[in-house]
Protein backbone atom coordinates (compact mmCIF):
# COMPACT_ATOMS: atom_id res chain seq x y z
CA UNK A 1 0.00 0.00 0.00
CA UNK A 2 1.59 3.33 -1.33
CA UNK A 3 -1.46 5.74 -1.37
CA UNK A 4 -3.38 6.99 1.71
CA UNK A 5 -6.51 9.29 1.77
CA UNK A 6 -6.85 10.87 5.70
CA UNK A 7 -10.64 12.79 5.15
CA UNK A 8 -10.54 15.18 8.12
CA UNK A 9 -7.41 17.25 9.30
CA UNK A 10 -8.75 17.80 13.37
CA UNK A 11 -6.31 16.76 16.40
CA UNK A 12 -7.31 12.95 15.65
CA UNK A 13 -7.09 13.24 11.80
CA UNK A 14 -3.82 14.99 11.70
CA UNK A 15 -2.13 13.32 14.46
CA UNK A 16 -2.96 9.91 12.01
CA UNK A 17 -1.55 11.00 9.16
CA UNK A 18 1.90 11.85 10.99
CA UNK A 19 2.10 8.53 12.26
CA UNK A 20 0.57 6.55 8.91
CA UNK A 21 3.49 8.76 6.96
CA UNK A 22 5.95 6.14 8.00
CA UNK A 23 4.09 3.42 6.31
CA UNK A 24 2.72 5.14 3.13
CA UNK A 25 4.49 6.78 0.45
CA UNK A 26 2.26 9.68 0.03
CA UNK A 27 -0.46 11.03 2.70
CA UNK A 28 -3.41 13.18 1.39
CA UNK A 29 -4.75 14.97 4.08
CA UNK A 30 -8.17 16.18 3.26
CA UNK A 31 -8.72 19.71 5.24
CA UNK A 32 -12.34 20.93 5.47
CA UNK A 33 -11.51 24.54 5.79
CA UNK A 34 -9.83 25.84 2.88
CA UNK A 35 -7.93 28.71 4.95
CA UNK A 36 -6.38 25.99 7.41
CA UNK A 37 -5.58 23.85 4.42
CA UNK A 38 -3.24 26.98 2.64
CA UNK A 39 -1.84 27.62 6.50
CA UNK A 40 -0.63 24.02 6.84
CA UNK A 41 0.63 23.88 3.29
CA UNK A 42 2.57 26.81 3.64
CA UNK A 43 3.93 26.09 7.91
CA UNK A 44 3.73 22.63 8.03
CA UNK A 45 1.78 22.72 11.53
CA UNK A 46 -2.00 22.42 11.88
CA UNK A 47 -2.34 25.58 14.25
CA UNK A 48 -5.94 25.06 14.78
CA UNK A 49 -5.16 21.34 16.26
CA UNK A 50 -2.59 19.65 16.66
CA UNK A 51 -0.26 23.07 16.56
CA UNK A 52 3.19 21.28 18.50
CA UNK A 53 3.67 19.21 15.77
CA UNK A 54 5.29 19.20 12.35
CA UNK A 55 4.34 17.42 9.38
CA UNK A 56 6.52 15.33 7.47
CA UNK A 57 7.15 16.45 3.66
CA UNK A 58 5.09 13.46 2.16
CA UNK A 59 1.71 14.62 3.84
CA UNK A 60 -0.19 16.79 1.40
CA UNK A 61 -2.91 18.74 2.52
CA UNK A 62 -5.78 19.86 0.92
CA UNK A 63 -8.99 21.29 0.12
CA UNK A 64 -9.80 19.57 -2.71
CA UNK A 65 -11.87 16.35 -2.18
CA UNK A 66 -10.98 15.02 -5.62
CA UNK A 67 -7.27 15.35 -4.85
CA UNK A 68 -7.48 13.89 -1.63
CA UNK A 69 -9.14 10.88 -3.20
CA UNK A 70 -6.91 10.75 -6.40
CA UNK A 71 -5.07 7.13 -6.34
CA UNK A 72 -6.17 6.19 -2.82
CA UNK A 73 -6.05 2.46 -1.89
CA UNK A 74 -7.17 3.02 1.47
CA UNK A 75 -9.26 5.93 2.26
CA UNK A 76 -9.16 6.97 6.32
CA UNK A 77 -12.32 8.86 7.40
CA UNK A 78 -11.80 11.15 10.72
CA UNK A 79 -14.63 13.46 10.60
CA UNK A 80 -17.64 13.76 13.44
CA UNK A 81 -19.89 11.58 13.38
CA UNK A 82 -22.88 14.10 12.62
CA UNK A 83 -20.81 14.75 9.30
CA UNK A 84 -20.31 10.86 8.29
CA UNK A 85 -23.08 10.59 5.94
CA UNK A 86 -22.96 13.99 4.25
CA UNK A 87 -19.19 13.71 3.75
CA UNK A 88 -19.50 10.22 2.16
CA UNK A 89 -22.23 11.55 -0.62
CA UNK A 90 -19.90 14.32 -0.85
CA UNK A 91 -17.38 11.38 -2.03
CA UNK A 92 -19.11 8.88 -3.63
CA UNK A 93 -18.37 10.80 -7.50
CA UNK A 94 -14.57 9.86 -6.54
CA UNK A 95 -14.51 6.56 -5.04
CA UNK A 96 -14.23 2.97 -6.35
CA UNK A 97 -14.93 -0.34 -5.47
CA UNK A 98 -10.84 -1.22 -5.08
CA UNK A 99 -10.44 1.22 -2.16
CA UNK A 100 -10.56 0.07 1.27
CA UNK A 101 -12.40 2.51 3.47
CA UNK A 102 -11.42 2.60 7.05
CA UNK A 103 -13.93 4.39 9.45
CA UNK A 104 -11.77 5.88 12.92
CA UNK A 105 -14.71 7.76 13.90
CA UNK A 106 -16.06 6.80 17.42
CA UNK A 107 -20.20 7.75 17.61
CA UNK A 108 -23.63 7.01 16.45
CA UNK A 109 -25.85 8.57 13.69
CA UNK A 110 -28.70 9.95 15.86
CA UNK A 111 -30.97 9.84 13.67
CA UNK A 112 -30.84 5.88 12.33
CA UNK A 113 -29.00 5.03 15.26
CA UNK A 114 -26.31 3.11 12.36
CA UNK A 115 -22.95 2.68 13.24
CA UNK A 116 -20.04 4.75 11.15
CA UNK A 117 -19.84 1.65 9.03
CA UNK A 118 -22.74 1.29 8.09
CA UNK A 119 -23.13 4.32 7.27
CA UNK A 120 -20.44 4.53 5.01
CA UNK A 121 -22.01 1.28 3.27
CA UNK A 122 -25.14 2.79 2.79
CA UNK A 123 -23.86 5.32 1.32
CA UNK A 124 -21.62 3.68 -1.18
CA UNK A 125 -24.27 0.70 -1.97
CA UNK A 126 -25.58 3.27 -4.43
CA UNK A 127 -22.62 2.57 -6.79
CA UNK A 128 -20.90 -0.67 -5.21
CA UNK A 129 -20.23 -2.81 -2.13
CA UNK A 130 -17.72 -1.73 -0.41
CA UNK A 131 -14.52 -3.01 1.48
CA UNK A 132 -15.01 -1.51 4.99
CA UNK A 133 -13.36 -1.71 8.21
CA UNK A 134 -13.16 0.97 11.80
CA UNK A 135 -9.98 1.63 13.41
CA UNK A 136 -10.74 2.00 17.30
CA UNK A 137 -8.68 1.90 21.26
CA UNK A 138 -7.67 3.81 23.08
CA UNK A 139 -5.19 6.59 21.47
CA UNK A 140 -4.93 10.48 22.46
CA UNK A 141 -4.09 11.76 19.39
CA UNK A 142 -1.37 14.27 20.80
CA UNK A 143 0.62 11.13 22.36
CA UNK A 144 0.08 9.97 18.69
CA UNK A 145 1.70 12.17 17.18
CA UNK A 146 4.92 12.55 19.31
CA UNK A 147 4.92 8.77 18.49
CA UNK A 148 4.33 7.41 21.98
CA UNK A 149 3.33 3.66 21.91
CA UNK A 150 -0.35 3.45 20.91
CA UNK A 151 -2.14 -0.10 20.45
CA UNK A 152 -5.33 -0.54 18.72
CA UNK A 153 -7.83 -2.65 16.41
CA UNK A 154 -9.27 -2.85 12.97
CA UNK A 155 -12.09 -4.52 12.32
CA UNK A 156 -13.85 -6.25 9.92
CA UNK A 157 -16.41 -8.49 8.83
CA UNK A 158 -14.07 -9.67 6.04
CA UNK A 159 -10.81 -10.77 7.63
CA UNK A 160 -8.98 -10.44 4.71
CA UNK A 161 -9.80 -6.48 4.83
CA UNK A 162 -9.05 -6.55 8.72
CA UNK A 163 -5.22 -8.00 7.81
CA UNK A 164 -5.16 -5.41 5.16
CA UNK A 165 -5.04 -2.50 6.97
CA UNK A 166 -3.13 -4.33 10.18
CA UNK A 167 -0.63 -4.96 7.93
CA UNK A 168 -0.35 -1.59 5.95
CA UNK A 169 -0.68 0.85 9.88
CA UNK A 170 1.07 -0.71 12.08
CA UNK A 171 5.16 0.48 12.46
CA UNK A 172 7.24 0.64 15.46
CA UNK A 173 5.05 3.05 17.43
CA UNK A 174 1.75 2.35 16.40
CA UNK A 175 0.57 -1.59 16.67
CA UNK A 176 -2.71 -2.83 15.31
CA UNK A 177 -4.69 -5.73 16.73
CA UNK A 178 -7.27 -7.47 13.84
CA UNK A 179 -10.69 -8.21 15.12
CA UNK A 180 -13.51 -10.03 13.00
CA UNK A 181 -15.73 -7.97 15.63
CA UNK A 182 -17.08 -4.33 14.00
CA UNK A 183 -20.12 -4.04 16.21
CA UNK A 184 -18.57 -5.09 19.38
CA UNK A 185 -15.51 -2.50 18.26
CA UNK A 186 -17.67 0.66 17.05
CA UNK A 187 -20.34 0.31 20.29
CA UNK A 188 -17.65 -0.08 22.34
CA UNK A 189 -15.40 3.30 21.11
CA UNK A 190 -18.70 5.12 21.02
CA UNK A 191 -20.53 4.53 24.92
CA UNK A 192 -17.18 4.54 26.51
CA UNK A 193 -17.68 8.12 25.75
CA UNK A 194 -21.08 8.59 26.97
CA UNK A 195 -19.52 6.83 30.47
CA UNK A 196 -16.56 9.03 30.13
CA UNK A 197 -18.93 12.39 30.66
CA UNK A 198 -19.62 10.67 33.92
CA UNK A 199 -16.49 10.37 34.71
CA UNK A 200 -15.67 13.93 34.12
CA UNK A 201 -18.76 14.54 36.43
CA UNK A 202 -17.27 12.47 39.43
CA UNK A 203 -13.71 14.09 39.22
CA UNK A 204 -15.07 17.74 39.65
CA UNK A 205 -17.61 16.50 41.86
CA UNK A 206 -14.23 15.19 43.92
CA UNK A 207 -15.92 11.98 44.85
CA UNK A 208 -12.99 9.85 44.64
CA UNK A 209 -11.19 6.69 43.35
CA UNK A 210 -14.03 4.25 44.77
CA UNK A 211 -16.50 6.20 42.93
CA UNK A 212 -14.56 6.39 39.69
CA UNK A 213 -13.97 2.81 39.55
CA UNK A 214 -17.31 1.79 40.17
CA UNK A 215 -18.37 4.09 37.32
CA UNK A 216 -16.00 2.36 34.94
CA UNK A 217 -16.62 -1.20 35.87
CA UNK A 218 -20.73 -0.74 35.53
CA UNK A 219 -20.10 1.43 32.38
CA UNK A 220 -18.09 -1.20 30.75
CA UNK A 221 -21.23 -3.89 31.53
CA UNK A 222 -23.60 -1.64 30.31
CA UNK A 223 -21.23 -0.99 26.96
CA UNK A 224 -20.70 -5.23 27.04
CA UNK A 225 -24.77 -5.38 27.18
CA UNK A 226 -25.92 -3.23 24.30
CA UNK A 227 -22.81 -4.18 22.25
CA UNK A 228 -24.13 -8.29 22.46
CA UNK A 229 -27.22 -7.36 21.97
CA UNK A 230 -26.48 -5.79 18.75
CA UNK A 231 -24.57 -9.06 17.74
CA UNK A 232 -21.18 -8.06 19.22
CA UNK A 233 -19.02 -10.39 21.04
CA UNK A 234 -18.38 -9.95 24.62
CA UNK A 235 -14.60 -10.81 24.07
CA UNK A 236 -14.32 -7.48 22.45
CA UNK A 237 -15.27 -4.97 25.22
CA UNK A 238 -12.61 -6.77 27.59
CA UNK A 239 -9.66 -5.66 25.18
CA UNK A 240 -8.76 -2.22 23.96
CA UNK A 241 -11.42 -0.76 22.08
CA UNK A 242 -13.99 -1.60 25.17
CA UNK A 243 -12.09 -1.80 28.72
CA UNK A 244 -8.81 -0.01 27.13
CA UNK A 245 -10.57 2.86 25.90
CA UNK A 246 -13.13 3.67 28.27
CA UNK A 247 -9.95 3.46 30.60
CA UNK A 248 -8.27 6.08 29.03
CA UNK A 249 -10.75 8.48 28.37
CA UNK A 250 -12.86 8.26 31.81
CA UNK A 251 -9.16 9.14 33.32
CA UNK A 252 -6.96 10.87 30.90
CA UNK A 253 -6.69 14.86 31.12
CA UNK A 254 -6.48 15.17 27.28
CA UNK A 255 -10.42 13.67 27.17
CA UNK A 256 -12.94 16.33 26.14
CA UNK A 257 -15.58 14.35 26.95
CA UNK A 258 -14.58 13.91 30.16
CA UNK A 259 -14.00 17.69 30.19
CA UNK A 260 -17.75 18.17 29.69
CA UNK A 261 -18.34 16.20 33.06
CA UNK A 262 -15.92 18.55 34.92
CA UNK A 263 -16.85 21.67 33.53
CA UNK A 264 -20.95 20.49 34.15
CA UNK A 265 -19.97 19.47 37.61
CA UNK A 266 -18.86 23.17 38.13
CA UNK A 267 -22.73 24.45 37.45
CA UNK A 268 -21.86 25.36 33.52
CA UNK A 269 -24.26 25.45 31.15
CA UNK A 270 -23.98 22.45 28.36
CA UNK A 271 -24.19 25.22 25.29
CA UNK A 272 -21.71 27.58 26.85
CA UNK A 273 -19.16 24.20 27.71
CA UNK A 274 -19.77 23.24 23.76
CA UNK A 275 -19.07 26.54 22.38
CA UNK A 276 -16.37 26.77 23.83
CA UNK A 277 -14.17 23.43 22.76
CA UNK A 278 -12.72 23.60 19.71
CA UNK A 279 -13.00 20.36 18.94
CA UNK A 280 -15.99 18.22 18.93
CA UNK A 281 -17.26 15.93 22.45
CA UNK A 282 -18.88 13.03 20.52
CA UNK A 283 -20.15 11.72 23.72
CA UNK A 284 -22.65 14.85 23.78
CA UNK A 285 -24.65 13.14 20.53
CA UNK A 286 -23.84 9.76 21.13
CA UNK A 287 -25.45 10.24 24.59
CA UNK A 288 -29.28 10.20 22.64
CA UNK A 289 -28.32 7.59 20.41
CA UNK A 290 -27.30 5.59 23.27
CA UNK A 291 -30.33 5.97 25.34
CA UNK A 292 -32.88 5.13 22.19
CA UNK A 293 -30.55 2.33 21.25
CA UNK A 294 -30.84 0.71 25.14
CA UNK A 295 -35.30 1.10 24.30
CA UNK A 296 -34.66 -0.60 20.65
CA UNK A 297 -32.76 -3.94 22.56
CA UNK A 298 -34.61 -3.60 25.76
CA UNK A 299 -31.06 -3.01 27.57
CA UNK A 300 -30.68 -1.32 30.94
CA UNK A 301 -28.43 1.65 30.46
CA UNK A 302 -28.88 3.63 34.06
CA UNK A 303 -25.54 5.44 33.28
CA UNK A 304 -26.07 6.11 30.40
CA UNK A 305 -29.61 7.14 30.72
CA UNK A 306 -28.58 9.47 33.84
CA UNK A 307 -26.23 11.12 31.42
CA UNK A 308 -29.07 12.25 29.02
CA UNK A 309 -30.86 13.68 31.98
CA UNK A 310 -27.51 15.56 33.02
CA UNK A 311 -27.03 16.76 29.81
CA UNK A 312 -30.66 17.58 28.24
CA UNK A 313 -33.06 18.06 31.34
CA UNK A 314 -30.43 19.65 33.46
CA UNK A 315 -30.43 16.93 36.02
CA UNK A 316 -27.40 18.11 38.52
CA UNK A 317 -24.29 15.88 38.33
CA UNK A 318 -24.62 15.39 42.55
CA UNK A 319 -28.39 14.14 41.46
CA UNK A 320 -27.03 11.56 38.80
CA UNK A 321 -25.16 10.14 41.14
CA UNK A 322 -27.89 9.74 43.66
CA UNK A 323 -30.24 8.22 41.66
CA UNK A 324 -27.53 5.74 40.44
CA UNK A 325 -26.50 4.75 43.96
CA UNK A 326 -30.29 4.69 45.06
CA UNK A 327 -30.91 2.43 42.26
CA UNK A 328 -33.09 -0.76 43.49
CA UNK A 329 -30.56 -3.50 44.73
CA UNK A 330 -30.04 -6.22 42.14
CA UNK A 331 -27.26 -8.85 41.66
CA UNK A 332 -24.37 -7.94 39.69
């Protein structure tokens, strides 16, 4: 594999293509704002996110959605989820059947409730079937892109596409696990963000390591639950895109959906805590999907479900936590 295709330059985006530009021959880095896209062109650094770091000279940025896509065997898609669909129609003139489209985008479509995959499929069904898989664990893209050891999965239904893009991302710094597991893989990168709010709540609540570990250990059942349920494999949310992830991000400082938690648990409003992050908390959509996916299955979610309160209804983060703890008693 020579060619790679990274559509979306954010913190996650860009921190992929510096570590992918070891193992590809040429990087297209597709960069929705056209000023950002002439800035990183001309200094090498995206400012906007990821400014620290420097690009290496075979990363190409752009504006231009055909030359992004021009010769691509694998096409990397890093935009939010809310953005998936649109962004893939936006696409579909320049794709073809030989690429292999890799989804690292960790949320839920609100409004089908479809993974990132299969959103991607749907979308490209209209001209072929394509060759999908979702790159997922638990990776702050900063530590990324100083090259800190980072271990994560690919998955796909097809194994042959899984061992594909194993084989063509992983170097010295960056290892890739295959999986055969998509559903467990996506569910699992998406609620652990959802949990992760909580998490945020409970660290500027100051309520301790008891609390926080009791959070992560019924978050990761309730993640395990809806995942199986959807015809995941349990397996999967014991390894790094379930358990390793939701680690990480219900504990690590660079986590902005963890932020959320903190900055709610300090009486800000959810708009003004938004507005003001540059880059986007996908546990703040995923949190709806999440609660009408637990009614579709018939799944208990309480975490999860106190999270939509906390973040639509204004529920108080010191009330979540009551009515979590206050819960009627049942066996674990």
């Amino acid at each position: 594999m020579k060619n790679l295709a990274i559509i979306g330059a954010g913190s996650w985006g860009t921190a992929l293509a510096v570590v992918l530009s070891q193992r590809f021959s040429q990087v297209r880095l597709w960069v929705h704002e056209g000023d950002l896209a002439v800035r990183i062109r001309e200094s090498r650094i995206n400012n906007l996110y990821l400014p620290d770091v420097a690009l290496p000279p075979n990363i190409n940025p752009t504006n231009d959605i055909c030359e992004a896509l021009e010769g691509a065997q694998i096409v990397l898609s890093v935009v939010p989820s809310h953005v998936v669909r649109a962004t893939y129609q936006r696409m579909l003139p320049f794709l073809t059947e030989e690429m292999i489209f890799v989804s690292a985008t960790k949320g839920l479509e609100n409004d089908t409730l479809l993974r990132m995959s299969k959103v991607m499929t749907e979308v490209m069904q209209e001209r072929f079937t394509a060759r999908t898989a979702v790159l997922s664990g638990p990776s702050f893209a900063r530590e990324v892109a100083a090259l800190q050891p980072t271990a994560l999965v690919a998955a796909s239904t097809d194994p042959w596409v899984a061992g594909c893009v194993q084989t063509a991302f992983s170097g010295p710094t960056f290892r890739v696990y295959a999986s055969h597991d998509p559903t467990g893989v996506e569910i699992g990168g998406s609620i652990k963000n959802v949990i992760a709010i909580g998490a945020g709540a409970l660290h500027g609540l100051g309520l301790g390591n008891n609390a926080m570990a009791a959070l992560i250990t019924r978050g990761l059942a309730e993640m395990t639950r809806l995942a199986v349920a959807m015809g995941g494999k349990p397996q999967t949310m014991a390894g790094l895109a379930g358990l390793g992830d939701l680690v990480l991000t219900c504990h690590g400082e660079l986590s902005r959906n963890r932020t959320v938690g903190i900055e709610l648990a300090k009486g800000r409003r959810l708009e003004e805590i938004v507005n003001s992050m540059r880059m986007v908390a996908e546990g703040v959509k995923t949190t709806n999907a999440a609660v009408d996916l637990a009614k579709r299955y018939s799944e208990e979610m309480p975490i999860a479900q106190q999270m939509y309160q906390m973040l639509h209804y204004g529920t108080s983060p010191k009330d979540a936590v009551r009515a979590l703890m206050e819960r009627s008693l049942k066996g674990e």
